[in-house]
Protein backbone atom coordinates (compact mmCIF):
# COMPACT_ATOMS: atom_id res chain seq x y z
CA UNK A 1 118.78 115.44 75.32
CA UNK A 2 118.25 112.08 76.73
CA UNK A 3 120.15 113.32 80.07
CA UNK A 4 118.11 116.23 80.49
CA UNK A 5 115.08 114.32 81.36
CA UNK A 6 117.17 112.33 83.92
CA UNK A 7 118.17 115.85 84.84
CA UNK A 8 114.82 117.10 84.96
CA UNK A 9 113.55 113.90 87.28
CA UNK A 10 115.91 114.37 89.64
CA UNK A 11 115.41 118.17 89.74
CA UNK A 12 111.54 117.44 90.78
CA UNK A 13 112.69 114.85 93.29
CA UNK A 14 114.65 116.82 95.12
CA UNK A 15 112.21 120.01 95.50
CA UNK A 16 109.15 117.80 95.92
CA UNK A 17 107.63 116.04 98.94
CA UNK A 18 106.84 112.43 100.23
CA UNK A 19 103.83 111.95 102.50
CA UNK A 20 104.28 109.05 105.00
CA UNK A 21 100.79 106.67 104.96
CA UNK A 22 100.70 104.84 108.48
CA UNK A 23 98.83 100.97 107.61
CA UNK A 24 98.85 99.04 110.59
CA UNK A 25 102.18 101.00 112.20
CA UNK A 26 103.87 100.30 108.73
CA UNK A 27 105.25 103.30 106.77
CA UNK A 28 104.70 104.18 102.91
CA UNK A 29 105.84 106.70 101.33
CA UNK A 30 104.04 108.29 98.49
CA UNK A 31 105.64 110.59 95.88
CA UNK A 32 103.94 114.13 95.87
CA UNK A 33 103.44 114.24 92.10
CA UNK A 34 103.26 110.69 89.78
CA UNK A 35 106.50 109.32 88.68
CA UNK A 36 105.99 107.60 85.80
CA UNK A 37 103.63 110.01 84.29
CA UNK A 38 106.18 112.76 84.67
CA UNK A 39 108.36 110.62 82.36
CA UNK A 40 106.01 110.07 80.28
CA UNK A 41 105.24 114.07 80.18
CA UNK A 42 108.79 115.25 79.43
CA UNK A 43 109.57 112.23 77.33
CA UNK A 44 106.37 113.76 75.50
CA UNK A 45 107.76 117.71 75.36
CA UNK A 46 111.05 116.61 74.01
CA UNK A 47 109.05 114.70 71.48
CA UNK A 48 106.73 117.31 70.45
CA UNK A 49 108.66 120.67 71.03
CA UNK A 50 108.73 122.66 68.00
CA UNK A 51 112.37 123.27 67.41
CA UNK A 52 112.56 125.71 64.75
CA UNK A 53 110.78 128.01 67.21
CA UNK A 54 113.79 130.59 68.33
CA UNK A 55 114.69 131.77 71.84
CA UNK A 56 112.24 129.24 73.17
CA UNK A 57 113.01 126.39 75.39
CA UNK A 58 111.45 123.37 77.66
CA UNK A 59 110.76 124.47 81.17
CA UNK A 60 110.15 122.41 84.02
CA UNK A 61 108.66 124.61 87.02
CA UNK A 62 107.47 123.45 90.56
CA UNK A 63 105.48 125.58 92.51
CA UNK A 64 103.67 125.11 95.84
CA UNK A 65 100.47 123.30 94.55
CA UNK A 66 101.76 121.82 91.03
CA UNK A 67 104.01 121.31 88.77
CA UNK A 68 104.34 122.64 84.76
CA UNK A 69 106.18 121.58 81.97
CA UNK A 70 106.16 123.45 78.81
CA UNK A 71 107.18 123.15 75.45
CA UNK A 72 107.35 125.39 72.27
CA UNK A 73 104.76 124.70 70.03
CA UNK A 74 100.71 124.24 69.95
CA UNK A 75 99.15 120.98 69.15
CA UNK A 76 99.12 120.15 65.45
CA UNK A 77 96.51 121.94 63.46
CA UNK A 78 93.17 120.16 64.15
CA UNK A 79 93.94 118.36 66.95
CA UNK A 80 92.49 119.19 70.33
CA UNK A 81 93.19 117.74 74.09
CA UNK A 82 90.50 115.31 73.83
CA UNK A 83 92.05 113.60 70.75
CA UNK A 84 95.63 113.15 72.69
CA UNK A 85 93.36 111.55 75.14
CA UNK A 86 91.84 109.55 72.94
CA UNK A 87 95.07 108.37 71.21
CA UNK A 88 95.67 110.24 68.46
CA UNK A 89 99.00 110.85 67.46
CA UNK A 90 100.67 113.53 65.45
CA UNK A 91 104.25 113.51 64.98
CA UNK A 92 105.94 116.75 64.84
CA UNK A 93 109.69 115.19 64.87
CA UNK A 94 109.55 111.38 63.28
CA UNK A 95 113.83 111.58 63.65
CA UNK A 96 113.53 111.97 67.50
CA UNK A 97 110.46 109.76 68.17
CA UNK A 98 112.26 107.03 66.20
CA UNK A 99 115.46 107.76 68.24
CA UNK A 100 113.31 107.57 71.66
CA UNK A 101 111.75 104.52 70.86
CA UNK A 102 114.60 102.40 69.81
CA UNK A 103 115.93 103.36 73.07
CA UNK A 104 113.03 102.31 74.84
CA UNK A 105 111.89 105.62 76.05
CA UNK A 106 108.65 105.65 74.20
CA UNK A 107 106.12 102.80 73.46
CA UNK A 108 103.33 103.18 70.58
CA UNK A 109 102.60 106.14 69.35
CA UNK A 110 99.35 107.86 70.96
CA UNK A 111 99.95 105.61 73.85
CA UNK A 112 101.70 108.25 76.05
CA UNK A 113 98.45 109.53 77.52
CA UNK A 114 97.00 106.12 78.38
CA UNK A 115 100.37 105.51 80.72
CA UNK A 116 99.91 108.65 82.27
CA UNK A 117 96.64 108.15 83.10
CA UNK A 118 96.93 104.53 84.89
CA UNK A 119 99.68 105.93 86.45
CA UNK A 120 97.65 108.59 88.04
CA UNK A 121 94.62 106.45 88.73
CA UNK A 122 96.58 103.71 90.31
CA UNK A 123 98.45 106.00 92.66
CA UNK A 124 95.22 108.43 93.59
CA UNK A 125 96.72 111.25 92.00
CA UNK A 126 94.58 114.03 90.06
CA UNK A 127 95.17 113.82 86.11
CA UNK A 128 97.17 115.81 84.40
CA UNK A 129 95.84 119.17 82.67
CA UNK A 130 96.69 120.21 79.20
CA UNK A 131 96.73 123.99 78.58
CA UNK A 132 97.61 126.14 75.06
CA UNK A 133 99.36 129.66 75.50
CA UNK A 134 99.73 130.78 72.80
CA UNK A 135 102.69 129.46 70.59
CA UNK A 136 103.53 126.78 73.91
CA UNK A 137 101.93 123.55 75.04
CA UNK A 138 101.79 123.18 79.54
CA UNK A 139 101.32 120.32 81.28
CA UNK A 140 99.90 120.64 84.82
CA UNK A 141 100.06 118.28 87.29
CA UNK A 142 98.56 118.79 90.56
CA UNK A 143 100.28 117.17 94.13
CA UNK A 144 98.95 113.56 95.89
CA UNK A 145 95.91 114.21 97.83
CA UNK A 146 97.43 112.62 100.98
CA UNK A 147 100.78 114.66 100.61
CA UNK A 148 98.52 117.96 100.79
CA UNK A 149 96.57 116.57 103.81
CA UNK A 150 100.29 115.36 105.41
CA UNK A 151 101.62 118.99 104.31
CA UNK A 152 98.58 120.48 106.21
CA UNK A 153 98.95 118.33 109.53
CA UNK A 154 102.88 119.22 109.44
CA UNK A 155 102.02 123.12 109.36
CA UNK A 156 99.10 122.13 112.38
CA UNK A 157 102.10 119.80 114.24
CA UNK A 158 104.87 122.17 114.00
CA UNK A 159 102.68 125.21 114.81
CA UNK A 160 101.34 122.57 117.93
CA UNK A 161 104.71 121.25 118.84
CA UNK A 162 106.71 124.56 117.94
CA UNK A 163 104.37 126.21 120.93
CA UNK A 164 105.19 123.66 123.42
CA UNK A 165 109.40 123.12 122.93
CA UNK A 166 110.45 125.42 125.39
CA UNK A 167 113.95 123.75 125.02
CA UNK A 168 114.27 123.55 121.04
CA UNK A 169 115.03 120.19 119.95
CA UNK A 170 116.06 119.12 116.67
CA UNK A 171 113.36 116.02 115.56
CA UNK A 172 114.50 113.40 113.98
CA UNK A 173 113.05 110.81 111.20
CA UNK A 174 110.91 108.64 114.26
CA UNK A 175 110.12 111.46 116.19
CA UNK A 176 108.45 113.28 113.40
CA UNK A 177 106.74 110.04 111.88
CA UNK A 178 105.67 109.64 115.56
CA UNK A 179 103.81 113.16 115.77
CA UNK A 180 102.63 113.01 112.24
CA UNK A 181 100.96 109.97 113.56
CA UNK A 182 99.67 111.22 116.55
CA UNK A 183 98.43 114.08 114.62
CA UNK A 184 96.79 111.60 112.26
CA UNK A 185 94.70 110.43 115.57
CA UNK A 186 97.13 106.96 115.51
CA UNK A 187 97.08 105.38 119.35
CA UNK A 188 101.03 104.79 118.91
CA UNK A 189 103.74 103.49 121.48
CA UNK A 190 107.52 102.98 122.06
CA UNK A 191 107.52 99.60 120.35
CA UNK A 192 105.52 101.16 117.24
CA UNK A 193 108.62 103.02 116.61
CA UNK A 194 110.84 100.16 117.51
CA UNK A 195 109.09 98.01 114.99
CA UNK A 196 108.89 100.50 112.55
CA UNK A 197 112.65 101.34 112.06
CA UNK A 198 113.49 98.22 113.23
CA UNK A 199 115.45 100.04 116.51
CA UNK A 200 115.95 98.64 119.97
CA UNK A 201 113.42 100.00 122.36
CA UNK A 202 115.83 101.32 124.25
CA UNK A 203 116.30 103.87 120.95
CA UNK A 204 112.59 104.29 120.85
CA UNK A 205 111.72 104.98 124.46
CA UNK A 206 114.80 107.66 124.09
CA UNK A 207 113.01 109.30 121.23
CA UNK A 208 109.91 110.13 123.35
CA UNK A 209 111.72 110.81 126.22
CA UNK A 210 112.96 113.61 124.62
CA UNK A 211 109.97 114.84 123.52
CA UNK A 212 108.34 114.66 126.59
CA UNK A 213 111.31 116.65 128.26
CA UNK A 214 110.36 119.24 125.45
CA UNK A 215 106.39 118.95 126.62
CA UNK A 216 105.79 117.97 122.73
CA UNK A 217 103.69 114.30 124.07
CA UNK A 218 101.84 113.38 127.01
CA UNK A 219 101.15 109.59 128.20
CA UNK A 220 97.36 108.66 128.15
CA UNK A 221 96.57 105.94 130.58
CA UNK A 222 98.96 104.27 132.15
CA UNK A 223 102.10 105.74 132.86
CA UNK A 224 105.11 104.27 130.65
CA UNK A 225 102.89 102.07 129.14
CA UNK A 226 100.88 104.50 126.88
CA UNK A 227 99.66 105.36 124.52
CA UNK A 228 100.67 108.78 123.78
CA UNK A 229 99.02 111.87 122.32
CA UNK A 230 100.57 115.99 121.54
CA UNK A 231 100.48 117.80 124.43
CA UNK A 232 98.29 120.59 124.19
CA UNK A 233 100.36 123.77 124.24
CA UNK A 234 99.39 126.37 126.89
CA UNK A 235 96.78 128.58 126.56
């Protein structure tokens, strides 16, 4: 049981996105969807699942714009959304919630929500949506902001850069975190690169080279000085 949520965690990192936030030529990577509030969710459907309901199961899905994970079983009789939000706590399964906190997997009871929410808030995520269908209980989380907007410059850099490599070149990490940032309107150079993977500018310089060969970057200003900027692609 216990391993399935590791399972499940690793299942979302993999098909998930990071979007890379570029602070004063330093890199950041934020998680597309809130990490500890996922725990906290799946934690919560093993939990809460009602387990004498047959032929149903927990399901994790990731789509293009969010993320679900559903359990068997409605919320106790009476209680609505805004009472989980509120802290109220009804235990369906007091043998597994005793089990998952002695292991240190849950906290209080009713406190579930209240970690999931600071999680969200503190990382600029949206919060999470509870839905009932039926005889199941989803939870809906919806992507980072800033991975969207990354996701969105990507599609508008790769249709940009994809019209202009004549050659076909493979990109690697720096080249793509330097067209993301050129995308992002970022005056970057050589040594931004350098600095940022902490490679010789020899390395860096190479990098652009190559995409300059590909007509993917122009120089603005001063030649082999920059900065640099996407080349438009021809009309």
């Amino acid at each position: 049981m216990l391993g399935a949520i590791e399972d499940a965690l690793r299942f979302i990192a993999r098909n998930t996105r990071l979007a890379a936030k570029i602070e004063a030529l330093r890199r950041q990577d934020i998680a597309e969807y809130p990490r500890v509030a996922l725990r906290e969710a799946l934690v919560n459907a093993v939990a809460h699942t009602d387990y004498a309901a047959r032929g149903s199961q927990i399901m994790v899905a990731v789509f293009s714009d969010r993320i679900e994970i559903q359990n068997p079983g409605q919320l106790p009789f009476g209680m609505t959304v805004n009472d989980i939000k509120a802290g109220v706590s009804h235990i369906r399964n007091r043998v597994i919630v005793r089990v998952l906190r002695d292991l240190g997997h849950m906290e209080s009871w009713g406190t579930g929500y209240k970690r999931m929410r600071e999680d969200c808030e503190s990382g600029g995520y949206p919060l999470p949506e509870w839905v009932e269908l039926g005889r199941v209980t989803r939870i809906v989380f919806r992507p980072h902001p800033e991975v969207m907007a990354t996701a969105a410059v990507g599609a508008s850099v790769g249709a940009s850069v994809g019209a202009t490599l004549a050659v076909g070149i493979t990109l690697n990490e720096r080249q793509r975190w330097l067209l993301e940032g050129l995308a992002a309107g970022a005056p970057l150079r050589a040594d931004g690169i350098a600095r940022q993977f902490d490679k010789a500018p020899g390395t860096a310089e190479r990098d652009i080279a190559a995409l300059q060969r590909a007509g993917a970057v122009e120089f603005v200003g001063a030649r082999k000085k920059g900065p640099y900027r996407l080349r438009e692609p021809p009309a």
